[in-house]
Protein backbone atom coordinates (compact mmCIF):
# COMPACT_ATOMS: atom_id res chain seq x y z
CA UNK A 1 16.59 -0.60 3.35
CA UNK A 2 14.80 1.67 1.56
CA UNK A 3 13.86 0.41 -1.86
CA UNK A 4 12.59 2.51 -4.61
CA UNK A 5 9.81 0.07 -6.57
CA UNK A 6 8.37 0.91 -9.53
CA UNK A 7 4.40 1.35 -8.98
CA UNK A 8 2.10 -1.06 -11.00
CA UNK A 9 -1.13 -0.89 -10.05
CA UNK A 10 -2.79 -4.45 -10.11
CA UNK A 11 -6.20 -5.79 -9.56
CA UNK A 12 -6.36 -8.76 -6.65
CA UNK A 13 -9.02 -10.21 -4.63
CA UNK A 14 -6.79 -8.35 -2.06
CA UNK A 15 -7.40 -4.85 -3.32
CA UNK A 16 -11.15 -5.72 -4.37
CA UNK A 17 -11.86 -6.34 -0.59
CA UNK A 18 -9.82 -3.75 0.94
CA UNK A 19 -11.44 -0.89 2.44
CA UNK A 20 -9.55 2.56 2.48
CA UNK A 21 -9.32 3.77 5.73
CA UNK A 22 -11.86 6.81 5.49
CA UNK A 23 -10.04 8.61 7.92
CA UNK A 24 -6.66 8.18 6.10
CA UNK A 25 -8.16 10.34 3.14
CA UNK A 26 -9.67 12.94 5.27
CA UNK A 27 -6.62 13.77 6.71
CA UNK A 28 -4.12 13.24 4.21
CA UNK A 29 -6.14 13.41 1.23
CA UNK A 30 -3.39 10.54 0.31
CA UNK A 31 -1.37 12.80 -0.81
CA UNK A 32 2.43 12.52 0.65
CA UNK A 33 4.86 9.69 -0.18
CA UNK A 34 3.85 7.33 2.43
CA UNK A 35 0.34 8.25 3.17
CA UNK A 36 -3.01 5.40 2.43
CA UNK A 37 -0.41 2.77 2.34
CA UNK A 38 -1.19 -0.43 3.63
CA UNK A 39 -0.19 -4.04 4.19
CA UNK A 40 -2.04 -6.48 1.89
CA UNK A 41 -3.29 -8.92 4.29
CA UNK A 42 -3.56 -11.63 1.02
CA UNK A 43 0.62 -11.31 0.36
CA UNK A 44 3.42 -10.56 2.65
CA UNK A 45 5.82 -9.13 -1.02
CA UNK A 46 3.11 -6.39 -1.67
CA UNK A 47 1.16 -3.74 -0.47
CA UNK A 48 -1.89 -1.84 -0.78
CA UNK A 49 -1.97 2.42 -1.55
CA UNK A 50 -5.03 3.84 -1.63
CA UNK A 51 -5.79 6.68 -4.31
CA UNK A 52 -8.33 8.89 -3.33
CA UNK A 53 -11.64 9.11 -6.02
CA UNK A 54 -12.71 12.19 -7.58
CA UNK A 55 -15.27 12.94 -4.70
CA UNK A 56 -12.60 13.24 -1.93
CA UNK A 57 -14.49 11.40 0.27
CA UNK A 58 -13.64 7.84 -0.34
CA UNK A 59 -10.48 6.05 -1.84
CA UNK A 60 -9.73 2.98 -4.58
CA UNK A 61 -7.38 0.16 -3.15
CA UNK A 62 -4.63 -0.87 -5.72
CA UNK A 63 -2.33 -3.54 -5.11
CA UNK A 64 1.67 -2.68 -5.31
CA UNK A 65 4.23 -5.89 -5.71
CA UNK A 66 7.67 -5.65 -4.13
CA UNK A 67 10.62 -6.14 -6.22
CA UNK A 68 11.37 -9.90 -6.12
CA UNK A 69 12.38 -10.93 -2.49
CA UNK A 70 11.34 -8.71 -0.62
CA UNK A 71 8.72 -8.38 1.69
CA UNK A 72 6.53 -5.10 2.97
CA UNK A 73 7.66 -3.14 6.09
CA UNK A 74 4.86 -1.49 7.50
CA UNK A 75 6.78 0.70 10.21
CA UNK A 76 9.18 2.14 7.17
CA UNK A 77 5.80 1.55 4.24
CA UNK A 78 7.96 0.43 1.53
CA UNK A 79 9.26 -3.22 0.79
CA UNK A 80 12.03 -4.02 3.03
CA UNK A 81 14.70 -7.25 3.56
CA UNK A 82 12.83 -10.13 5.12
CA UNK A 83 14.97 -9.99 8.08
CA UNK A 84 13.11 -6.36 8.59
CA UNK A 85 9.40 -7.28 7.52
CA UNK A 86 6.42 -6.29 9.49
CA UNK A 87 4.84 -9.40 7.47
């Protein structure tokens, strides 16, 4: 199932101590639809994309909620059916 969520960027204790895989930007520069996305290890029903900072060297983690009931699928990286979680 893939869902189309809107993005809401949100600050958690989850983003705050995530650390953007440095060589995620360097080879993506985060820049296609599923690149520097993440599984928030604080909450199976969101996820964490990284957006790369202004230097291009390092990223910002923001948190991204799934629509109500469902839960992040790391193998598709968008918010799936339970039944097909990652979680």
């Amino acid at each position: 199932m893939d869902t189309e969520v809107e993005i809401s960027f949100q600050s958690e204790d989850a983003a705050s101590n995530f650390v953007c895989p440095l060589q995620d930007i360097a080879e993506t520069d985060c820049k296609g639809p599923k690149d520097c996305l993440y599984p928030n290890p604080g909450n199976c029903g969101s996820s964490i994309k990284c957006t790369v900072d202004p230097s291009g060297m390092t990223g910002t983690p923001h948190v991204i909620p799934c629509q109500s009931g469902l839960k992040w699928n790391n193998k598709d990286k968008a918010c799936d059916s339970i039944l097909q979680s990652t979680c």
